[in-house]
Protein backbone atom coordinates (compact mmCIF):
# COMPACT_ATOMS: atom_id res chain seq x y z
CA UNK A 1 9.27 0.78 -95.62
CA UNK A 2 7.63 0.46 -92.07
CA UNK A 3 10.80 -1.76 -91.48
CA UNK A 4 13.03 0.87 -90.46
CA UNK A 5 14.72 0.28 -87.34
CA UNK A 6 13.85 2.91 -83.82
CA UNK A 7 17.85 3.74 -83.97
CA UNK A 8 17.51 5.05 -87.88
CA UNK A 9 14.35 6.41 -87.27
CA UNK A 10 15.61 8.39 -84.10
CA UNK A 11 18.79 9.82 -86.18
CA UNK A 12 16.33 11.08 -88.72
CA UNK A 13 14.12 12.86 -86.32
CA UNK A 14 16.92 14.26 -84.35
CA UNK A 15 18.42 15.82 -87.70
CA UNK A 16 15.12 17.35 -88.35
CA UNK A 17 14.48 18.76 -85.00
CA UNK A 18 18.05 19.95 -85.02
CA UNK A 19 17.57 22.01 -88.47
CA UNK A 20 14.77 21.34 -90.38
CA UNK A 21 12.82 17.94 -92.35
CA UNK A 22 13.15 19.91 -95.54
CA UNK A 23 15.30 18.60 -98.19
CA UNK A 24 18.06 19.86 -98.77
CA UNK A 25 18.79 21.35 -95.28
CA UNK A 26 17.95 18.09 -93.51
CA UNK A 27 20.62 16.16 -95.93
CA UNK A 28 22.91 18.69 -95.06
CA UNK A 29 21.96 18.27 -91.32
CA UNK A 30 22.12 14.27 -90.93
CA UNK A 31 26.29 14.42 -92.85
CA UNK A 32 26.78 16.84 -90.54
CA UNK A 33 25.53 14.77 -87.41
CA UNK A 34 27.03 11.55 -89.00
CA UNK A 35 30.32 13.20 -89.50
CA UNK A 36 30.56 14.69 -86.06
CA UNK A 37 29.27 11.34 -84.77
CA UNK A 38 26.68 13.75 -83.11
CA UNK A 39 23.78 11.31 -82.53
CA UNK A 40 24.54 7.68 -80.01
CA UNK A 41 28.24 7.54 -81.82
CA UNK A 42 26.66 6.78 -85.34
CA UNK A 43 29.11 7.77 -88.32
CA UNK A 44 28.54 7.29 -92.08
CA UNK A 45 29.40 2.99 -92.06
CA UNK A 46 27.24 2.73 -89.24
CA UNK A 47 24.06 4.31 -90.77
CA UNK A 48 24.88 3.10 -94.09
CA UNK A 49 24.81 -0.52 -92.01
CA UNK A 50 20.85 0.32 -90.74
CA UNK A 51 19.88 1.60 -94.46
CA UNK A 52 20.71 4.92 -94.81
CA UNK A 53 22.91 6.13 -98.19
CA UNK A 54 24.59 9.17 -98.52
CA UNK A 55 26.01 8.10 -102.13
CA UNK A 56 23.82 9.64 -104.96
CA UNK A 57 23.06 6.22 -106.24
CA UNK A 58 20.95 5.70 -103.22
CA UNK A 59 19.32 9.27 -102.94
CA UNK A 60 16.06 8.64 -104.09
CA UNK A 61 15.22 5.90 -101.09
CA UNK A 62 17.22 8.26 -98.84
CA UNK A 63 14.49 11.11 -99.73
CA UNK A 64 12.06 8.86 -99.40
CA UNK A 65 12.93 7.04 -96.07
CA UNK A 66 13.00 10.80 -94.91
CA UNK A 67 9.60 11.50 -95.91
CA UNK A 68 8.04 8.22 -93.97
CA UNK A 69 10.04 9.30 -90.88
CA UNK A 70 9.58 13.04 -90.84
CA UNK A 71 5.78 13.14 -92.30
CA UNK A 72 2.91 13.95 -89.61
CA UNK A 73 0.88 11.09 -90.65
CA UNK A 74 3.63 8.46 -89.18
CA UNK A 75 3.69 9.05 -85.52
């Protein structure tokens, strides 16, 4: 999964700062970004556009992109 672009990356890492990387709060946190358009303009279409689902069909790699971004070991 190393091919997840900055932009994605950064959106993940700002929800986590913002609240916390623990699911469920940071799920909570990143709709709540994406439907404020909080973080560079990015809504729902355009995240869903760099790889990220909000759909429950796609929650398992959503947890898990969250984990590669958000654990200590990837910086």
């Amino acid at each position: 999964m190393d091919d997840i672009s900055p932009q994605l990356r950064d959106f993940i890492l700002f929800c986590a700062q913002r609240r916390s990387p623990e699911w469920p709060a940071i799920y909570d946190e990143m709709t709540r970004v994406a439907g404020g358009r909080l973080f560079q303009g990015l809504g729902y279409k355009d995240l869903k556009q760099l790889g990220l689902s909000f759909s429950l069909s796609g929650m398992e790699k959503t947890i898990q992109l969250v984990k590669e971004v958000t654990s200590p070991n990837h910086h």
